[in-house]
Every structure is written in C-alpha cells, then in structure tokens.
N, C-alpha and C. Protein backbone atom coordinates (compact mmCIF):
# COMPACT_ATOMS: atom_id res chain seq x y z
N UNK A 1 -38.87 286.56 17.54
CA UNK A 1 -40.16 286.27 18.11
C UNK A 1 -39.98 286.16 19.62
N UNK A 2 -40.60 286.61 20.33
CA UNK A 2 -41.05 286.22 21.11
C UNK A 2 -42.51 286.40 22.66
N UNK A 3 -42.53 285.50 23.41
CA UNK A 3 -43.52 285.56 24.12
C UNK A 3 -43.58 285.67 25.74
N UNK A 4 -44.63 286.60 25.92
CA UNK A 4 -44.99 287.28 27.36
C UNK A 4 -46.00 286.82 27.98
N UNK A 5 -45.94 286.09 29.35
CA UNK A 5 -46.73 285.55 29.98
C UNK A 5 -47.48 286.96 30.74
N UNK A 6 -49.08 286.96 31.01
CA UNK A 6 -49.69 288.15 31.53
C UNK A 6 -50.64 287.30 31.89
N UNK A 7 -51.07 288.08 33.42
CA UNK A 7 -52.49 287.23 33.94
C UNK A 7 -53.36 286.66 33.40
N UNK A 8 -53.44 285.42 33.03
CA UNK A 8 -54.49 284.38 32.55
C UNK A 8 -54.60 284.94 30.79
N UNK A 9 -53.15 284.60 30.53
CA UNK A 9 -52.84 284.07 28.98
C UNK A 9 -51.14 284.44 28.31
N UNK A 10 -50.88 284.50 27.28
CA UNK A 10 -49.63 284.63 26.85
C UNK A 10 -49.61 285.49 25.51
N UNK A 11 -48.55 286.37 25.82
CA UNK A 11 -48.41 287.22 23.82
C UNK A 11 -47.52 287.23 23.38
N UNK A 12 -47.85 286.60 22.21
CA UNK A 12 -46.64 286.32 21.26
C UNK A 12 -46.95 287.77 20.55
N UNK A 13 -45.50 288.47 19.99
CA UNK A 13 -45.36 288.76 18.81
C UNK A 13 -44.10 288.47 18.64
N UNK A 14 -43.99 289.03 16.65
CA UNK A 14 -42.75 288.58 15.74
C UNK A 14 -42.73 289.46 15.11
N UNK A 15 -41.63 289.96 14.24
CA UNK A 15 -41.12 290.54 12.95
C UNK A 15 -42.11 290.29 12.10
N UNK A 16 -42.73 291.22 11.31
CA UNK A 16 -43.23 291.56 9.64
C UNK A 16 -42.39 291.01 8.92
N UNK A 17 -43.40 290.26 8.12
CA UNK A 17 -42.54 289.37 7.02
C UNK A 17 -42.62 290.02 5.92
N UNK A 18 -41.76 290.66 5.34
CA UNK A 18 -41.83 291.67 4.04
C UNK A 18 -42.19 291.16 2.56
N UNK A 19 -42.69 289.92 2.61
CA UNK A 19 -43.31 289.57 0.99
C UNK A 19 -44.20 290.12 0.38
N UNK A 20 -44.25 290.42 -0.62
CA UNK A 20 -45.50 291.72 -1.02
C UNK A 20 -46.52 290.64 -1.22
N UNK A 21 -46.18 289.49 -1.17
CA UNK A 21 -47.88 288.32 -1.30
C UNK A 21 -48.49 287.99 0.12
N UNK A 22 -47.96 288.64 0.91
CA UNK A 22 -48.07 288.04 2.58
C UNK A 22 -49.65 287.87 2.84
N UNK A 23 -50.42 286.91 2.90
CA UNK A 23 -51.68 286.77 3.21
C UNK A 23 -52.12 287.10 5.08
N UNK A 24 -51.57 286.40 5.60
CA UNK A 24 -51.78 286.21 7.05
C UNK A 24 -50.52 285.46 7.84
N UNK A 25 -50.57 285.49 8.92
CA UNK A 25 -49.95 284.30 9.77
C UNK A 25 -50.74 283.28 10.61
N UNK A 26 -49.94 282.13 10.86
CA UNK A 26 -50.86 281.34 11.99
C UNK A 26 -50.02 281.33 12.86
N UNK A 27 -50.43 280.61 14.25
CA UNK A 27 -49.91 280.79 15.59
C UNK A 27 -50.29 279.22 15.83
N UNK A 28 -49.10 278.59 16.25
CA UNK A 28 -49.42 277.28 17.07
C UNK A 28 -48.82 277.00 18.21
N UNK A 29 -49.42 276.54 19.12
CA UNK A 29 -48.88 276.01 20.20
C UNK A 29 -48.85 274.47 20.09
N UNK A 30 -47.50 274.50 21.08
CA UNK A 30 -47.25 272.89 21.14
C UNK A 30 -47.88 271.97 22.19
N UNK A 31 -48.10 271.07 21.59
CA UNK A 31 -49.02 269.71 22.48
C UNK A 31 -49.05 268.93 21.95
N UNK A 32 -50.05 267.95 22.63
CA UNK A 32 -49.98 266.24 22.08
C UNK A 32 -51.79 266.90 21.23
N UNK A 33 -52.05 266.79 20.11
CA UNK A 33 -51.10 267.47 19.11
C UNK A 33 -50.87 269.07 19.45
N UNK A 34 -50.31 269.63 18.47
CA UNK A 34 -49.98 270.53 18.43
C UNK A 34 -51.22 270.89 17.69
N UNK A 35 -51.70 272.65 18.40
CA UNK A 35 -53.09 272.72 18.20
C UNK A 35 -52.91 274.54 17.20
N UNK A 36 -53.55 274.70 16.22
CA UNK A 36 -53.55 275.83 15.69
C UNK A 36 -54.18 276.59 16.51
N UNK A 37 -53.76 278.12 16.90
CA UNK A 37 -54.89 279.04 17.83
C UNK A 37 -56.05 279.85 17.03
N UNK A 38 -55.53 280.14 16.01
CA UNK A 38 -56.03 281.01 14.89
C UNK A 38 -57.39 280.32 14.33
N UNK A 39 -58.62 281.34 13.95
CA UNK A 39 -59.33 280.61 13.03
C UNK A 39 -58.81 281.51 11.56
N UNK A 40 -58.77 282.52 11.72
CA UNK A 40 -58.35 283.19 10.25
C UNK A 40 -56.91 283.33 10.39
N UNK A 41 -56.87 284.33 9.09
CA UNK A 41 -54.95 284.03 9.57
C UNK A 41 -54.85 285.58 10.29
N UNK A 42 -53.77 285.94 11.00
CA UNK A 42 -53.61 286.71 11.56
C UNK A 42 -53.27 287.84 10.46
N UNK A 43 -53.83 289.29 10.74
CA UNK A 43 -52.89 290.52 10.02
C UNK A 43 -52.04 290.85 10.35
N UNK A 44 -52.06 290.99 11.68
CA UNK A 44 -50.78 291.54 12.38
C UNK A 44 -50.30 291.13 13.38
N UNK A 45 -48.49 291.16 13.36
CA UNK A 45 -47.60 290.18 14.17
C UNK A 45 -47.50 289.83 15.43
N UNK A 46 -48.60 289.68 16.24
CA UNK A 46 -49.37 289.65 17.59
C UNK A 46 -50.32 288.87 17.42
N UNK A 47 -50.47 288.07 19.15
CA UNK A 47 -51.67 287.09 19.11
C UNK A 47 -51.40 287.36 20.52
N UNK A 48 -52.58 287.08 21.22
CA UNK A 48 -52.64 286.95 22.15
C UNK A 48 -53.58 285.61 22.63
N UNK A 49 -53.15 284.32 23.61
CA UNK A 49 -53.34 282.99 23.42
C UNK A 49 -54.11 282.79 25.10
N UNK A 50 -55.39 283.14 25.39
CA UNK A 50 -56.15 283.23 26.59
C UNK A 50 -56.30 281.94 26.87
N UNK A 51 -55.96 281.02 26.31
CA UNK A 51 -56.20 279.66 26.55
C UNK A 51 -54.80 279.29 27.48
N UNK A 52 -54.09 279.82 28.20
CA UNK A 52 -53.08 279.08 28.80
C UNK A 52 -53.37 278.38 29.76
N UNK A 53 -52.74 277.90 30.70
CA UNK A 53 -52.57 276.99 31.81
C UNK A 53 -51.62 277.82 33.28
N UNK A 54 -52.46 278.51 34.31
CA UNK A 54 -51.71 279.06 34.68
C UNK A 54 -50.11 278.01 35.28
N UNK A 55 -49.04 278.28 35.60
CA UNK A 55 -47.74 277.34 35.94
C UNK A 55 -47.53 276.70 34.87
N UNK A 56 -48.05 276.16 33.74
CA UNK A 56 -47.66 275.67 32.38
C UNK A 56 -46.93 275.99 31.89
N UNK A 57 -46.08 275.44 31.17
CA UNK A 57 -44.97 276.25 30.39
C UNK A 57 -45.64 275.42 28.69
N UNK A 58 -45.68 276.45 27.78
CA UNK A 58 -46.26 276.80 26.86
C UNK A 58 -45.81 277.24 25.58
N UNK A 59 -45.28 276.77 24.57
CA UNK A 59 -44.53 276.61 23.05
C UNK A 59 -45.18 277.24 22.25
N UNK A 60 -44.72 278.03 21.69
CA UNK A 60 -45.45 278.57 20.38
C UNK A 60 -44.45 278.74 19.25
N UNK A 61 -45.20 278.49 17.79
CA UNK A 61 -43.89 278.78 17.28
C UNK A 61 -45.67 279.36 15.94
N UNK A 62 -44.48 279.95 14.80
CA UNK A 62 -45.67 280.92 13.86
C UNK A 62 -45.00 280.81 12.59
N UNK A 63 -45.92 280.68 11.59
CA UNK A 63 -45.99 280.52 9.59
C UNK A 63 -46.73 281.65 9.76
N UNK A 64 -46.25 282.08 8.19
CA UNK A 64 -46.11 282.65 7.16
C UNK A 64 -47.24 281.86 5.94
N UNK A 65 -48.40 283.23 5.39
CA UNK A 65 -49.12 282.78 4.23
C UNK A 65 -49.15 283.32 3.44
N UNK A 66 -48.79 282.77 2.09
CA UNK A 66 -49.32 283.74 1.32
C UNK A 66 -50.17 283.57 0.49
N UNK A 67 -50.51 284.69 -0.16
CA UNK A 67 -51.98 284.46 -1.33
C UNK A 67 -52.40 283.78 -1.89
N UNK A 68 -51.45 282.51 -2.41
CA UNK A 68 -51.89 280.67 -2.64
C UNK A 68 -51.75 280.12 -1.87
N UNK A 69 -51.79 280.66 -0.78
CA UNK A 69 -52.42 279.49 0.42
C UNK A 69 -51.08 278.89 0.95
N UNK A 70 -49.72 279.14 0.03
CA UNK A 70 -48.75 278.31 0.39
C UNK A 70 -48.53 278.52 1.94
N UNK A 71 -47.38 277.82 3.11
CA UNK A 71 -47.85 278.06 4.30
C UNK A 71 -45.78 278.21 4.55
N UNK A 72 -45.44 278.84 5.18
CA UNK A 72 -43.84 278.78 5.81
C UNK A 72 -43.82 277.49 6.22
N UNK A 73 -42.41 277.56 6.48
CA UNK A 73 -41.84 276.54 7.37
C UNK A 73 -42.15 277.42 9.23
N UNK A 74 -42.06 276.53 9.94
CA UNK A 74 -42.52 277.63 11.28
C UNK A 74 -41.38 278.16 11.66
N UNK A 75 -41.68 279.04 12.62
CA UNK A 75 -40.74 280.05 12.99
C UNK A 75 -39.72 279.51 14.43
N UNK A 76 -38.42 279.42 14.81
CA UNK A 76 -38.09 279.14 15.95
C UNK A 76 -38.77 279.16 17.10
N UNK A 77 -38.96 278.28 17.90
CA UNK A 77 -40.34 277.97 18.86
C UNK A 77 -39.48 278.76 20.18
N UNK A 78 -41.03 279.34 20.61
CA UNK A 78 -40.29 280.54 22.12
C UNK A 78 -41.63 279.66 22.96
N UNK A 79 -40.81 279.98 24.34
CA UNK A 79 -41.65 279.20 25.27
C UNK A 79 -41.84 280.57 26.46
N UNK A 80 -43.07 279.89 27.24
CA UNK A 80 -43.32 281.10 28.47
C UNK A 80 -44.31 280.05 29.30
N UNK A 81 -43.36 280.80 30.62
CA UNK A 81 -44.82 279.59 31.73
C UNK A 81 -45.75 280.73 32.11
N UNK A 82 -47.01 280.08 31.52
CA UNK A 82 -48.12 281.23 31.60
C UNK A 82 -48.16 281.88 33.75
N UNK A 83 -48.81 282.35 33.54
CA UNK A 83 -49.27 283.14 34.98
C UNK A 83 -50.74 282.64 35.63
C-alpha cells in the first residue's frame, strides 16, 4: 500500500485482495478518532482522500469486506504530508 500526496488531497492505493467473496474495501484515516472516508465500500484499490490538511501529515491504513459483512484486520498504516 501506499500513499501520494497531490495538490489539495492524498491517494492511496493497494494490492487486490484475491478472495472470490471480496465485497468492497474501506479506507481510514487516523485521528482523534479515527474517521472512516468511505460511505460505500470501495470496488477498486484506490481512494482518493480531498479532505487533507495542506503541511499535515496524514495516516491511512485499509480492510477488506466480504459478502457477510465480515471486515479485515487493517492493512499496515502508510503516511503522506498532504500538499
């Protein structure tokens, strides 16, 4: 995984998770709390997070869903100081 700071926001992508039940992914960034970005789950292994802070430095880490809803454990957290 990881993430690219670009004028006024940040893009994560990651590796395809090869489960044939794979529903979606979510995307979270870290904070006091830690805030989901996603309203649905993602299809594909890209997000792009317009909400940054330009000079911020900015955590994201990403789950795995599948078709019962079950949710991953999250993914190793990548950081980027937005722009």
């Amino acid at each position: 995984m990881r993430a690219v700071a670009v004028p006024g926001a940040a893009e994560i992508v990651w590796s395809v998770n090869s489960e044939s039940d794979l529903a979606g992914y979510n995307v979270y960034r870290d904070g006091a709390p830690v805030v989901k970005l996603n309203r649905e789950l993602l299809q594909i292994p890209v997000f792009r997070d317009n909400g940054t802070t330009a000079g911020a430095r900015h955590s994201y880490r990403v789950t795995a869903v599948d078709r019962n809803g079950n949710e991953s454990a999250p993914s190793e957290q990548v950081t980027v100081t937005a722009e």
